[in-house]
C-alpha atoms as a PDB file:
ATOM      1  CA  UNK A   1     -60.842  -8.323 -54.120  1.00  0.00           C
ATOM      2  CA  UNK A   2     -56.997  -8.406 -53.537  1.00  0.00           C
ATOM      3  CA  UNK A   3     -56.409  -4.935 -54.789  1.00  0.00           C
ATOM      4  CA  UNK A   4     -58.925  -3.963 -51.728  1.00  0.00           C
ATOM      5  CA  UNK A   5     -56.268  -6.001 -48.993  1.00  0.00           C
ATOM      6  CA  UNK A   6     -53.661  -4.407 -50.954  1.00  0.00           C
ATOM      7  CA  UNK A   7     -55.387  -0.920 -50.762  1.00  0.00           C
ATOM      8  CA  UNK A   8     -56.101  -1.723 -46.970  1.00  0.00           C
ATOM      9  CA  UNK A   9     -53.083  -3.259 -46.225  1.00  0.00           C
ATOM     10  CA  UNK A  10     -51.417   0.127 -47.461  1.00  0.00           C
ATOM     11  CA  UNK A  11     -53.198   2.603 -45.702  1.00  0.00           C
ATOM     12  CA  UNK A  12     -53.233   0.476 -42.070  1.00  0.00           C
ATOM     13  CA  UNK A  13     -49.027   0.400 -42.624  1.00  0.00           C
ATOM     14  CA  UNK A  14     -48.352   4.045 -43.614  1.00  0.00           C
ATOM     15  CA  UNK A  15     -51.185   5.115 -40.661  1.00  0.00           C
ATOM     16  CA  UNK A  16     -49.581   2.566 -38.781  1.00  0.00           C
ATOM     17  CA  UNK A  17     -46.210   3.642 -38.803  1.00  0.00           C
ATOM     18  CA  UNK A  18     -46.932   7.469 -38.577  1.00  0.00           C
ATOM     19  CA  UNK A  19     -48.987   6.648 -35.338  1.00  0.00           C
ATOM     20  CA  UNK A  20     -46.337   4.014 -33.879  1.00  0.00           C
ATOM     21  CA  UNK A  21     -43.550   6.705 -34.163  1.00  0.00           C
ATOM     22  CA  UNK A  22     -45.849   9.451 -32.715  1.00  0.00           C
ATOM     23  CA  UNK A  23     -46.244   7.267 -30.002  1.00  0.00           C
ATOM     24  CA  UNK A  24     -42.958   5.468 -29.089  1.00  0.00           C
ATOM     25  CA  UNK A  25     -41.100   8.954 -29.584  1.00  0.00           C
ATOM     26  CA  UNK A  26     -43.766  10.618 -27.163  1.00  0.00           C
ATOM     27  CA  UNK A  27     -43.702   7.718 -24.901  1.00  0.00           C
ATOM     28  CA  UNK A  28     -39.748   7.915 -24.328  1.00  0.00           C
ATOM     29  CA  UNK A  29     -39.512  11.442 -24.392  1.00  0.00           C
ATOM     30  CA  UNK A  30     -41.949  11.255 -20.863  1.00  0.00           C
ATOM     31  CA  UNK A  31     -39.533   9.198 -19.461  1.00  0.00           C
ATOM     32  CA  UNK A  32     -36.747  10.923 -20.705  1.00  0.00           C
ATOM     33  CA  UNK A  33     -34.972   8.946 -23.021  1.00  0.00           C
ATOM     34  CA  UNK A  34     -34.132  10.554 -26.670  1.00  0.00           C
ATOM     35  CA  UNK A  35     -35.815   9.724 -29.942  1.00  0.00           C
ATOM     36  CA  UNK A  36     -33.192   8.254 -31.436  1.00  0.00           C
ATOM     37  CA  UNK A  37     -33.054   5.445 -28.642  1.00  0.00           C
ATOM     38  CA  UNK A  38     -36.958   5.287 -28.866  1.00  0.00           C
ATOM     39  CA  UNK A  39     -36.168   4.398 -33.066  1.00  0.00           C
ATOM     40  CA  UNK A  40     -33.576   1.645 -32.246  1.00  0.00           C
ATOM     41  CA  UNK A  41     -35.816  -0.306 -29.875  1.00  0.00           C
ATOM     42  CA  UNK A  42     -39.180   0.223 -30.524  1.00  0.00           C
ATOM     43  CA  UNK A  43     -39.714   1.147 -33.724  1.00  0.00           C
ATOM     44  CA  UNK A  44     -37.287  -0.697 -35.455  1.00  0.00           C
ATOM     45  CA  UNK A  45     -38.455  -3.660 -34.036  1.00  0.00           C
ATOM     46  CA  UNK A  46     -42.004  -3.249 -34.099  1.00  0.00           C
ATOM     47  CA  UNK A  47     -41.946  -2.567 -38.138  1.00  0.00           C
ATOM     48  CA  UNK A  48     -39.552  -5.453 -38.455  1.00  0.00           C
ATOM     49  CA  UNK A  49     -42.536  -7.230 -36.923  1.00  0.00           C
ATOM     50  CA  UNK A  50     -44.704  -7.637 -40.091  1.00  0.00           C
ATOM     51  CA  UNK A  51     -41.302  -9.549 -41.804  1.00  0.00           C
ATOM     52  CA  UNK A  52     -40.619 -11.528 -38.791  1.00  0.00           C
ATOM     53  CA  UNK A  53     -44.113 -13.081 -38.868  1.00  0.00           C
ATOM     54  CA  UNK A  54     -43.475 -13.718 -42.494  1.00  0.00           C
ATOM     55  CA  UNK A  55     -39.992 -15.270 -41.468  1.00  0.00           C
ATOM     56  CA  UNK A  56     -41.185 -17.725 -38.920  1.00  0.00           C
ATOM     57  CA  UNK A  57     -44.433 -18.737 -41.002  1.00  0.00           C
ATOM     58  CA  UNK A  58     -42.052 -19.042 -44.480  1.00  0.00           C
ATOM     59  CA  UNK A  59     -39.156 -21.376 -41.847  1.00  0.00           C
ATOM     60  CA  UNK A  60     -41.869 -23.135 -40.125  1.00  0.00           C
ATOM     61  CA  UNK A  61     -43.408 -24.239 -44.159  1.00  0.00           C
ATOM     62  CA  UNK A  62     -39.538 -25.086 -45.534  1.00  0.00           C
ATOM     63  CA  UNK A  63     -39.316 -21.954 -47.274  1.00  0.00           C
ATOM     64  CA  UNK A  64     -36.246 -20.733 -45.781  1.00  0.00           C
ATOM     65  CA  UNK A  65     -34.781 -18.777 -48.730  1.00  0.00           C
ATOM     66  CA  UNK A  66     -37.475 -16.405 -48.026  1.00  0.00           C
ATOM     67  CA  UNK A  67     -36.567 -14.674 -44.230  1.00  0.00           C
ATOM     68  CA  UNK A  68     -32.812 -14.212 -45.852  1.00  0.00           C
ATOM     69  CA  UNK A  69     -34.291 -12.755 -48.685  1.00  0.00           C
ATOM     70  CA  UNK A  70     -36.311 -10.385 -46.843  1.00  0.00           C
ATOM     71  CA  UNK A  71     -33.536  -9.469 -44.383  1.00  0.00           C
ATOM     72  CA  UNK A  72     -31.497  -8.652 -46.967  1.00  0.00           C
ATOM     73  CA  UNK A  73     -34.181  -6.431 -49.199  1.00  0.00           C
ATOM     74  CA  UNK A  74     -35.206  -5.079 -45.898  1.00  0.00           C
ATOM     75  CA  UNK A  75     -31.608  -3.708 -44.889  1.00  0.00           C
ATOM     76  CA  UNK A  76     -31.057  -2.212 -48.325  1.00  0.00           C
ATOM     77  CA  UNK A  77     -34.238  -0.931 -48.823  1.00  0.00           C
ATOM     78  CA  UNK A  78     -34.216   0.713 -45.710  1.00  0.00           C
ATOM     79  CA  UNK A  79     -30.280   1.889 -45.956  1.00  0.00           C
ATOM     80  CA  UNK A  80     -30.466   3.196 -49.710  1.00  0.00           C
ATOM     81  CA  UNK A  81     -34.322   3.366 -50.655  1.00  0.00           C
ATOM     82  CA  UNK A  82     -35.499   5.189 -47.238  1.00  0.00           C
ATOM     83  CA  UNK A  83     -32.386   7.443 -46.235  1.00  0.00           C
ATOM     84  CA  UNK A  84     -31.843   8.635 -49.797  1.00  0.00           C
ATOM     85  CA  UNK A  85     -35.341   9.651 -50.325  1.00  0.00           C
ATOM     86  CA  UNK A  86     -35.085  10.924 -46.398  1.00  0.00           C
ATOM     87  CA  UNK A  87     -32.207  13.012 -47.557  1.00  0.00           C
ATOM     88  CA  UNK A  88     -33.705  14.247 -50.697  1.00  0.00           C
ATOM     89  CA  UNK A  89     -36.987  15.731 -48.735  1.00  0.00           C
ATOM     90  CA  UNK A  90     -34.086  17.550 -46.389  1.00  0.00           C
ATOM     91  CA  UNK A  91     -31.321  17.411 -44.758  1.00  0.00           C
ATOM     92  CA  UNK A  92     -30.808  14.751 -42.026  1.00  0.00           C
ATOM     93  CA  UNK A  93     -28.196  16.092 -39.350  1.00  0.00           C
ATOM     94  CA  UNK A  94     -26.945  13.293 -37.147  1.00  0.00           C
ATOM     95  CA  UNK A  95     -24.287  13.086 -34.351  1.00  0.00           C
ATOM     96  CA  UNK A  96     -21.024  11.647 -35.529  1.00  0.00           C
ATOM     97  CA  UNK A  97     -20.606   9.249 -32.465  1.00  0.00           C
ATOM     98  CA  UNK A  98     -23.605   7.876 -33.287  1.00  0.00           C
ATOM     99  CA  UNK A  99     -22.947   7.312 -37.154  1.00  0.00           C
ATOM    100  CA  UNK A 100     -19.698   5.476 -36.012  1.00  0.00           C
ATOM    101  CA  UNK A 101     -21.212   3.079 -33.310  1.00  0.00           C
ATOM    102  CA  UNK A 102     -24.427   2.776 -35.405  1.00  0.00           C
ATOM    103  CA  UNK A 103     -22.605   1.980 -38.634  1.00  0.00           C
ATOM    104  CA  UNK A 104     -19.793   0.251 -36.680  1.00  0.00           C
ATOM    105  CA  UNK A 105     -22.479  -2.207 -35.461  1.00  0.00           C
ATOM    106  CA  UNK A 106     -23.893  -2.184 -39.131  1.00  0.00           C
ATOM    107  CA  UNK A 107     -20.804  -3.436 -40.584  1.00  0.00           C
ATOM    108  CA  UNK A 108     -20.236  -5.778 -38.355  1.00  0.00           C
ATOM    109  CA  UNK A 109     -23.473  -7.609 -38.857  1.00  0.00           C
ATOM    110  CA  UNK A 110     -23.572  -7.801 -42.000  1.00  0.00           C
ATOM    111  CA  UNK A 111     -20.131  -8.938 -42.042  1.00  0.00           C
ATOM    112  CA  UNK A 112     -21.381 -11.956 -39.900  1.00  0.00           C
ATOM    113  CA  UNK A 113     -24.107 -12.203 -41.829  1.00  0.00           C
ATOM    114  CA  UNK A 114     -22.049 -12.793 -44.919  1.00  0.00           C
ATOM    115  CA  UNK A 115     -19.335 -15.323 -42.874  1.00  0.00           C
ATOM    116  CA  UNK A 116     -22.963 -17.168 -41.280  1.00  0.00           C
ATOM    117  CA  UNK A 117     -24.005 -17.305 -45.191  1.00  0.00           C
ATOM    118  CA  UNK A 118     -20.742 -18.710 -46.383  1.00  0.00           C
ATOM    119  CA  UNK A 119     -20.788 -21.681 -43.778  1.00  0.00           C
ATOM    120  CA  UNK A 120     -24.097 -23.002 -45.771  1.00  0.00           C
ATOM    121  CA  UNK A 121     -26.367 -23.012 -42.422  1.00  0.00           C
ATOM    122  CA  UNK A 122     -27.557 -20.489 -39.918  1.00  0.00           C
ATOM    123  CA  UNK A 123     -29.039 -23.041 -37.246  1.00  0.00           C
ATOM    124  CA  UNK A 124     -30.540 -22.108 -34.114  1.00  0.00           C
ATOM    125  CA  UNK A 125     -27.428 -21.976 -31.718  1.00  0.00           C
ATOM    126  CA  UNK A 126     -26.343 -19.224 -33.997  1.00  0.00           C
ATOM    127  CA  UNK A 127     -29.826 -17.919 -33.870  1.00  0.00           C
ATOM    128  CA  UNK A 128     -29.897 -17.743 -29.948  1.00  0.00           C
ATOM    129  CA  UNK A 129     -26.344 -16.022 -30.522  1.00  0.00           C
ATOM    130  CA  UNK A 130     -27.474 -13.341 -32.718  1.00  0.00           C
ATOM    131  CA  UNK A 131     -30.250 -12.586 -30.463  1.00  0.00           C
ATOM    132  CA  UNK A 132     -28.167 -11.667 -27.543  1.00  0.00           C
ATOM    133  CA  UNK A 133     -25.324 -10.039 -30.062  1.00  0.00           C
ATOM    134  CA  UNK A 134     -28.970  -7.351 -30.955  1.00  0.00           C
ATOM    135  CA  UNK A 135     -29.864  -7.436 -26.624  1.00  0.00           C
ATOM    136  CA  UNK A 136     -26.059  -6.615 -25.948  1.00  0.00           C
ATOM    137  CA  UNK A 137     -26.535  -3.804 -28.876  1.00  0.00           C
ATOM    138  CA  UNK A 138     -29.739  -2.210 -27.484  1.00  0.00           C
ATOM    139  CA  UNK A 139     -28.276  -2.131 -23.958  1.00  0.00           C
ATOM    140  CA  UNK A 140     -25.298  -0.896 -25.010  1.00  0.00           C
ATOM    141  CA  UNK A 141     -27.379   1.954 -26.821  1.00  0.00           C
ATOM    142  CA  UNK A 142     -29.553   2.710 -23.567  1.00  0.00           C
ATOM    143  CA  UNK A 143     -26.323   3.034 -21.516  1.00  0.00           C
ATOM    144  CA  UNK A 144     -25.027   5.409 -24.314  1.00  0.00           C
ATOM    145  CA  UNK A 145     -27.924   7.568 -24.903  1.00  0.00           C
ATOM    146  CA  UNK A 146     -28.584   7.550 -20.896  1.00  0.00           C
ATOM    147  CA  UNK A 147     -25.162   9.298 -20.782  1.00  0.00           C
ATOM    148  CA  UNK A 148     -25.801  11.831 -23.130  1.00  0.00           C
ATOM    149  CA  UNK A 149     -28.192  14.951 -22.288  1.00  0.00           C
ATOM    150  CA  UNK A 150     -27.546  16.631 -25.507  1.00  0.00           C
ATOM    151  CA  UNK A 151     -31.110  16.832 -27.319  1.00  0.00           C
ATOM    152  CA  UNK A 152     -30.969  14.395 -30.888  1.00  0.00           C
ATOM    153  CA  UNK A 153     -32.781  16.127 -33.870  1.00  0.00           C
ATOM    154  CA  UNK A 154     -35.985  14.266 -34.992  1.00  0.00           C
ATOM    155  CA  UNK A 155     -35.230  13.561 -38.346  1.00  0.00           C
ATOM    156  CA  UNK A 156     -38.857  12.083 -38.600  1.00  0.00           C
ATOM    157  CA  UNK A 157     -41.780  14.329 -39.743  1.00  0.00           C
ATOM    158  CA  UNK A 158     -44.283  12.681 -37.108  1.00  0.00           C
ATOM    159  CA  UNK A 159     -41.143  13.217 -33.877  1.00  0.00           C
ATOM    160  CA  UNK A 160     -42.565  15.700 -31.812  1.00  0.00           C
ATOM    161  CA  UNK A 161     -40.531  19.400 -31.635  1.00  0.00           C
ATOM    162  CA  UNK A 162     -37.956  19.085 -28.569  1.00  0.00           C
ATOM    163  CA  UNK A 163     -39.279  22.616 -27.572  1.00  0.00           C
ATOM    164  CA  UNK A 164     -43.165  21.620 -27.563  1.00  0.00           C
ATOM    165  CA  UNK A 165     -44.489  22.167 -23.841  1.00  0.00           C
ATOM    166  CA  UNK A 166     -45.550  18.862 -21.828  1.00  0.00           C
ATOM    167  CA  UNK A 167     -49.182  18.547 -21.649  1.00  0.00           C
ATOM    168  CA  UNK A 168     -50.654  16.065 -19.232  1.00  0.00           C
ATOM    169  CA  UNK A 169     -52.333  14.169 -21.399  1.00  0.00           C
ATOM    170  CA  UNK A 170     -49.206  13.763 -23.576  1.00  0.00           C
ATOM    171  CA  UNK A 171     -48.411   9.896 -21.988  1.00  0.00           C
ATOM    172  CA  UNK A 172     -52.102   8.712 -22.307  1.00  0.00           C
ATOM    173  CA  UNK A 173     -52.230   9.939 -25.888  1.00  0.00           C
ATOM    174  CA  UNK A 174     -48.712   8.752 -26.974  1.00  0.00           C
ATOM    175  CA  UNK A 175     -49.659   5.009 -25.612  1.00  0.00           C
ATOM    176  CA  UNK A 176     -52.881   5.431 -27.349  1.00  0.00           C
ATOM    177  CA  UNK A 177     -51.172   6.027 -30.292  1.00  0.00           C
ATOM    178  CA  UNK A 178     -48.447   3.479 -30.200  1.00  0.00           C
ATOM    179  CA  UNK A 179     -50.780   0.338 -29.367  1.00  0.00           C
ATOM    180  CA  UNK A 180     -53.031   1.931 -32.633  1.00  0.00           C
ATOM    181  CA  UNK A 181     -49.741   1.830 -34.805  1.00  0.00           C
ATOM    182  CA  UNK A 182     -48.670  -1.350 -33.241  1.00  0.00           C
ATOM    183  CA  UNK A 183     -51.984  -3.283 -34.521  1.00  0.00           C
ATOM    184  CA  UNK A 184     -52.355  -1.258 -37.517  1.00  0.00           C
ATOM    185  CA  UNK A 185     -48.824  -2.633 -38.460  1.00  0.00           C
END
């Protein structure tokens, strides 16, 4: 019976995720804000969702090794497992100014990350403080990405083509899709 949640489990997260991007990416791109802003907010935080559960059920039962541990499997596994295989399948092209202030911000959390560790306890003052240090980041991104007007290639197989004609139905269909991927996730 567990390989059947397992099997499940699999299939609702890679439908999930496909639909989720579909939708947040057509979503934004209504509203005119680019795809790569659309990754950094929604996306990224609505597949982190599925480990943050995990975090706050594992802190709330004493098991606190286990959110660290997934934060830090989760940020490797997404820097070397996903963009390496990305890159393999084709190439990825990105905007240096956004590789700088992207990895900038990168580097600078995992730097605290690994100061925070070193102290022996991450309590919940440092907690709130991290939280607006990631609110300050996605604003900061917004205000960025507002700015710009030059189009950001979709390095996602599900990102819809920059050139594809609005259809009417596009917003409907896109929020459809995201609340899908959200609960399938």
């Amino acid at each position: 019976m567990a390989w059947v949640f397992i099997g499940v489990g699999l299939v609702l997260l890679l439908a999930g995720s496909g639909a989720l991007v579909r939708g947040s990416v057509g979503l934004f791109r209504a509203v005119g804000i680019s795809p790569l802003l659309a990754s950094l907010i929604v996306v990224s935080a609505a597949v982190s969702a599925p480990e943050l559960f995990v975090s706050l059920l594992s802190g709330i039962r004493g098991h606190v090794s286990v959110p660290l541990g997934m934060l830090i499997g989760s940020s490797l596994a997404n820097l070397l497992l996903v963009m390496g295989v990305g890159a393999i399948l084709g190439p990825m092209p990105v905007p240096p100014k956004v590789v700088f202030r992207d990895g900038g911000v990168m580097i600078l959390a995992s730097g605290a990350l690994a100061f925070l560790a070193g102290r022996g306890t991450i309590d919940a003052p440092i907690g709130v403080a991290l939280l607006a240090c990631f609110l300050i980041y996605i604003f900061l991104c917004f205000l960025t990405e507002r700015r710009r007007h030059v189009p950001v290639p979709a390095a996602s197989a599900y990102a819809m083509p920059h050139d594809a004609p609005p259809e009417k139905s596009a917003p409907a269909i896109s929020l459809l899709l995201f609340l899908g991927g959200l609960g399938a996730l």
